[in-house]
N, C-alpha and C. Protein backbone atom coordinates (compact mmCIF):
# COMPACT_ATOMS: atom_id res chain seq x y z
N UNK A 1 41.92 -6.71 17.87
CA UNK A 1 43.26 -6.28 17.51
C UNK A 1 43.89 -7.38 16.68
N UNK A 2 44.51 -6.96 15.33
CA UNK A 2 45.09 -7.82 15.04
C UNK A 2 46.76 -7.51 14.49
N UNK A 3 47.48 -8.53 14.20
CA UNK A 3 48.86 -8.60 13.85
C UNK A 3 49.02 -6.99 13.51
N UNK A 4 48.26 -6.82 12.04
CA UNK A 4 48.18 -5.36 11.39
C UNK A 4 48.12 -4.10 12.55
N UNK A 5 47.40 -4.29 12.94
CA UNK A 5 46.77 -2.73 13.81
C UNK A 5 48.21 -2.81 14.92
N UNK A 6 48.37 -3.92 15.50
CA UNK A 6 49.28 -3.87 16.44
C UNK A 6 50.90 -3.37 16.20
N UNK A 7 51.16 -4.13 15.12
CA UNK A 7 52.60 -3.07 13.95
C UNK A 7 52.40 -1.33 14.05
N UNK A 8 51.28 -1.13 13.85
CA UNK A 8 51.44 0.20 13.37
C UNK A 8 51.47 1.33 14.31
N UNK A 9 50.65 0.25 15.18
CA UNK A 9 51.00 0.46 16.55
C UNK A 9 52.45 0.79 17.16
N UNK A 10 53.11 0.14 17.31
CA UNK A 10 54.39 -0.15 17.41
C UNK A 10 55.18 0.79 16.95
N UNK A 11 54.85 1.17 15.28
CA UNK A 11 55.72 2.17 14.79
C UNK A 11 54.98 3.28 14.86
N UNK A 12 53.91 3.55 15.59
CA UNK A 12 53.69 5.20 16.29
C UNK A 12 54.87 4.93 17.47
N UNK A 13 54.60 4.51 18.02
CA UNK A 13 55.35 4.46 19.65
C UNK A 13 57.01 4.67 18.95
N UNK A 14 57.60 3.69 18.22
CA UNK A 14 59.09 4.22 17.88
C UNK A 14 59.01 5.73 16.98
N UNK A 15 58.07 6.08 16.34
CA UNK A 15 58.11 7.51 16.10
C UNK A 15 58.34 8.72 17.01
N UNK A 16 57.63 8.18 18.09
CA UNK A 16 57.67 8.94 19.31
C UNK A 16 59.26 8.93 19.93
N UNK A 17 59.54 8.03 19.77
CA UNK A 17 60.77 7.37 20.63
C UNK A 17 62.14 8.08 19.95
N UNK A 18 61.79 7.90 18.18
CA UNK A 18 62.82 8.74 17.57
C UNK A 18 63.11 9.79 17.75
N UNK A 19 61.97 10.40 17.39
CA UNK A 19 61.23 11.90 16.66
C UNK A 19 60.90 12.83 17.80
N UNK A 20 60.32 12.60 18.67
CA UNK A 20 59.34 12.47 19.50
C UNK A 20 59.99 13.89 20.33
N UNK A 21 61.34 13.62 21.17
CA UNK A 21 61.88 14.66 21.78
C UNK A 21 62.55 15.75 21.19
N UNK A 22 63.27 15.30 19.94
CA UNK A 22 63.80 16.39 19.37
C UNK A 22 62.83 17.29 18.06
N UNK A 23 61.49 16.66 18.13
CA UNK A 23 60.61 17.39 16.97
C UNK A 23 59.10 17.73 17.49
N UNK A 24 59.23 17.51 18.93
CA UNK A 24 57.75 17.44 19.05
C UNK A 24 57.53 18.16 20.76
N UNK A 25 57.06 18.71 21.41
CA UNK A 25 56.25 19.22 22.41
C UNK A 25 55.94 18.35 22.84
N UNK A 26 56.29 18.18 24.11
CA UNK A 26 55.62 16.85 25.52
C UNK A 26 54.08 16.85 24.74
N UNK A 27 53.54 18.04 24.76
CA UNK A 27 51.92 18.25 24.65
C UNK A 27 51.74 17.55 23.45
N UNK A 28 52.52 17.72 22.48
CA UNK A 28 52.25 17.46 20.82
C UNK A 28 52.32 15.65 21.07
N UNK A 29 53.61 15.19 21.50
CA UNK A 29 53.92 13.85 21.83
C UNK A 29 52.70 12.89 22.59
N UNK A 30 51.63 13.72 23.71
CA UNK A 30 50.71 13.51 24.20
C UNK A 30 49.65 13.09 23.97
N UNK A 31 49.20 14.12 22.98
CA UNK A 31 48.10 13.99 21.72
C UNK A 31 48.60 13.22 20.64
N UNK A 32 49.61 12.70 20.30
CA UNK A 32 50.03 11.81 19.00
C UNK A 32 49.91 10.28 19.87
N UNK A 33 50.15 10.09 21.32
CA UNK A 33 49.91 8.82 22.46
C UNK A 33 48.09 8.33 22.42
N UNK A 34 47.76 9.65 22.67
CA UNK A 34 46.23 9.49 23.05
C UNK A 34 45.59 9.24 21.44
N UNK A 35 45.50 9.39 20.25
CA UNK A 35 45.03 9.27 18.84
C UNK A 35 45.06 7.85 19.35
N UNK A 36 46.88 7.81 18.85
CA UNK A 36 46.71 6.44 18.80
C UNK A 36 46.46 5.16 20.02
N UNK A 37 46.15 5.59 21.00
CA UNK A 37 45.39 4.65 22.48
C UNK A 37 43.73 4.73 21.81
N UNK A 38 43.64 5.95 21.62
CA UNK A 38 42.01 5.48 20.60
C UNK A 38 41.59 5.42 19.89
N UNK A 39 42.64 4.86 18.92
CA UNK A 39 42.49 4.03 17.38
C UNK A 39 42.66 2.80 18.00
N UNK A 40 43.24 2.13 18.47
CA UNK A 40 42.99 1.29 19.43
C UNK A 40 41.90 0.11 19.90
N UNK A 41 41.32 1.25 21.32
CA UNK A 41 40.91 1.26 21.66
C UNK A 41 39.11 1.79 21.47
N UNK A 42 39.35 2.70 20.56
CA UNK A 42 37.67 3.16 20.37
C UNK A 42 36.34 2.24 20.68
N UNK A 43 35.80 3.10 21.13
CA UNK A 43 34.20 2.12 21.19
C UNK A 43 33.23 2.72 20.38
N UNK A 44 33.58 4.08 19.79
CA UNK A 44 32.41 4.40 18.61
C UNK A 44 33.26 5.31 17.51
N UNK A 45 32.05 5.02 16.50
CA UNK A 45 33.08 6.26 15.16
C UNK A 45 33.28 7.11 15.55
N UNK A 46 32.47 7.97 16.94
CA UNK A 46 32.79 9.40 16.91
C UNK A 46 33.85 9.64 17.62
N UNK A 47 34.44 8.20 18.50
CA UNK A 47 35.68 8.91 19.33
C UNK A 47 37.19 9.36 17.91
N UNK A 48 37.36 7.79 16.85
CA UNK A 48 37.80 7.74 15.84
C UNK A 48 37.94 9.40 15.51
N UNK A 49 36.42 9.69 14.94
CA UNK A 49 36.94 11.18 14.11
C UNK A 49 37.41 11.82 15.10
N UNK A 50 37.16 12.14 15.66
CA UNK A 50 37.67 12.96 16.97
C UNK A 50 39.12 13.31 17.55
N UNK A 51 39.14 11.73 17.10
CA UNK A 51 41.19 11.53 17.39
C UNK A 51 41.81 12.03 16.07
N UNK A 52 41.02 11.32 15.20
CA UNK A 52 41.73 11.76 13.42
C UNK A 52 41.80 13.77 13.61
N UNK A 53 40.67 14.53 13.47
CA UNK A 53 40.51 15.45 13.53
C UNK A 53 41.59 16.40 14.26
N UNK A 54 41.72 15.97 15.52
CA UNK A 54 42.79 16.20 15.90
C UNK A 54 44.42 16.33 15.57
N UNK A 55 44.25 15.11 15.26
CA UNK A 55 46.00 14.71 15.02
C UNK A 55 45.80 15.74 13.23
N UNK A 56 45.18 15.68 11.94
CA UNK A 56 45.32 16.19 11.36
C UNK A 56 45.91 18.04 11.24
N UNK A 57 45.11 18.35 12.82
CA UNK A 57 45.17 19.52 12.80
C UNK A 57 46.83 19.68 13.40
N UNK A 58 47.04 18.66 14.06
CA UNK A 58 48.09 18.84 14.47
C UNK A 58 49.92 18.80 13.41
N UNK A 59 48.77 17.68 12.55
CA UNK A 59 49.80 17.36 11.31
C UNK A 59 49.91 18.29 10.48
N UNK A 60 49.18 19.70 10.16
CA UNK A 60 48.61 20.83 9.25
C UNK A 60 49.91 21.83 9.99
N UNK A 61 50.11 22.08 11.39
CA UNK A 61 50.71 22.64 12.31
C UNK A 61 52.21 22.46 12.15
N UNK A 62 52.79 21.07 11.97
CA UNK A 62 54.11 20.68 11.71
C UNK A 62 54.54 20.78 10.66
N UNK A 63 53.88 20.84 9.49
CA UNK A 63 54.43 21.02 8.44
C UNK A 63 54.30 22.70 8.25
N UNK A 64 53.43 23.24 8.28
CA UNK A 64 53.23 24.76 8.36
C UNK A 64 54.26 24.91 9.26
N UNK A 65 54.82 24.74 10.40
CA UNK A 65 55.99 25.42 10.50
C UNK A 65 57.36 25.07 10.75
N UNK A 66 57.55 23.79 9.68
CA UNK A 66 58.76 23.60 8.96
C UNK A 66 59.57 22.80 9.62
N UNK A 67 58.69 22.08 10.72
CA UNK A 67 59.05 21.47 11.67
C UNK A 67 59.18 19.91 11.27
N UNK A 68 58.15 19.32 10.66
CA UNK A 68 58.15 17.86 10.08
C UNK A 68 57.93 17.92 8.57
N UNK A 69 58.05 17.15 7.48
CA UNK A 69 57.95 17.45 6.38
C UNK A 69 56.92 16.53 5.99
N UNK A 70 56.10 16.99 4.56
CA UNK A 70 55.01 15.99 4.39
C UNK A 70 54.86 14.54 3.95
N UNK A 71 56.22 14.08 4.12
CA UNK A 71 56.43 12.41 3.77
C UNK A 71 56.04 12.13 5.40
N UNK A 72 57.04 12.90 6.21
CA UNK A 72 56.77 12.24 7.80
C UNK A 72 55.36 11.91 8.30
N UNK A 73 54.81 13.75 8.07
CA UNK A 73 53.47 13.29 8.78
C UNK A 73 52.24 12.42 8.09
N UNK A 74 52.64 12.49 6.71
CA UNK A 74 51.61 11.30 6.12
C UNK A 74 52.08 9.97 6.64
N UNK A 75 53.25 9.85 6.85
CA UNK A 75 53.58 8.26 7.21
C UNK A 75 53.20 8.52 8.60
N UNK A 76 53.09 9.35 9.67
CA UNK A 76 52.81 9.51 10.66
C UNK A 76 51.25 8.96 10.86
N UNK A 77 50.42 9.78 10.13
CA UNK A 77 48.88 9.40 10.25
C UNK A 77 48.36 8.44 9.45
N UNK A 78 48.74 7.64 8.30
CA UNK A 78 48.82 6.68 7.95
C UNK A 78 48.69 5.65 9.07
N UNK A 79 50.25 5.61 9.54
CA UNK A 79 50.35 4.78 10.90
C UNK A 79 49.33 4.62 12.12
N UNK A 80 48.81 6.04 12.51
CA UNK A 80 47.66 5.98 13.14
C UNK A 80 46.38 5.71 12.90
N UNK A 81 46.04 5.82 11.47
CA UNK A 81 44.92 5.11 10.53
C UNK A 81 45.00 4.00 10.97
N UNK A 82 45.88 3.10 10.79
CA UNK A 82 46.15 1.68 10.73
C UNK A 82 46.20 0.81 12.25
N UNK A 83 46.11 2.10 12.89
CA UNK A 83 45.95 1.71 13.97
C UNK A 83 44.60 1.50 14.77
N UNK A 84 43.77 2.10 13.72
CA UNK A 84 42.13 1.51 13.89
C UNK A 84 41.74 0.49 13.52
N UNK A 85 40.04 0.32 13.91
CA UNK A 85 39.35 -0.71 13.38
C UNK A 85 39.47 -0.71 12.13
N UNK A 86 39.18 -2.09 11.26
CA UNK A 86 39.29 -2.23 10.18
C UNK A 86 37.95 -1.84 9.56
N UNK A 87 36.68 -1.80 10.27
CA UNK A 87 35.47 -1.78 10.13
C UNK A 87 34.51 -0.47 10.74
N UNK A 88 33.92 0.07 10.53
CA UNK A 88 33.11 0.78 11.32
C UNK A 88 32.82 0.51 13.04
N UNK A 89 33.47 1.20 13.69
CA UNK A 89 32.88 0.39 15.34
C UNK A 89 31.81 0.98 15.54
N UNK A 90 30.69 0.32 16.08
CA UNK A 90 29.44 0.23 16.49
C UNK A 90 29.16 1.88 17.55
């Protein structure tokens, strides 16, 4: 973990904190916690896609229904990008 990953970190969690109750589903808020605990945290690429895959579909969902707009959720998953390894994990 470094300085980087840990920021972006940070600003998922105040996204949540902002955004979080008045734009988002406990469930939705849940799955945007868990991405980023295993961007993190991951121990292989496949958990990575797995979380990405997810949250995309979820990010496809908010804007389709007019709920977040597409500056948010790109800065949204951006943020959770950045919240991975910098490298391929093993």
């Amino acid at each position: 973990m470094n300085a980087d990953r840990t920021q972006a970190y940070a600003r998922v969690v105040k996204t949540l904190e902002d955004l979080g109750p008045a734009k988002l589903l406990p469930v939705e808020q849940e799955r945007i916690r868990d991405a980023a605990d295993t961007m993190v945290f991951a121990s292989d690429f496949d958990e990575v896609v797995a979380a990405m895959g997810d949250v995309d579909a979820l990010a496809a969902h908010l804007v389709a229904s007019g709920r977040w707009s597409d500056e948010s959720v790109d800065r949204l998953v951006q943020d959770l990008l950045d919240c991975g390894p910098v490298t391929r994990v093993a």
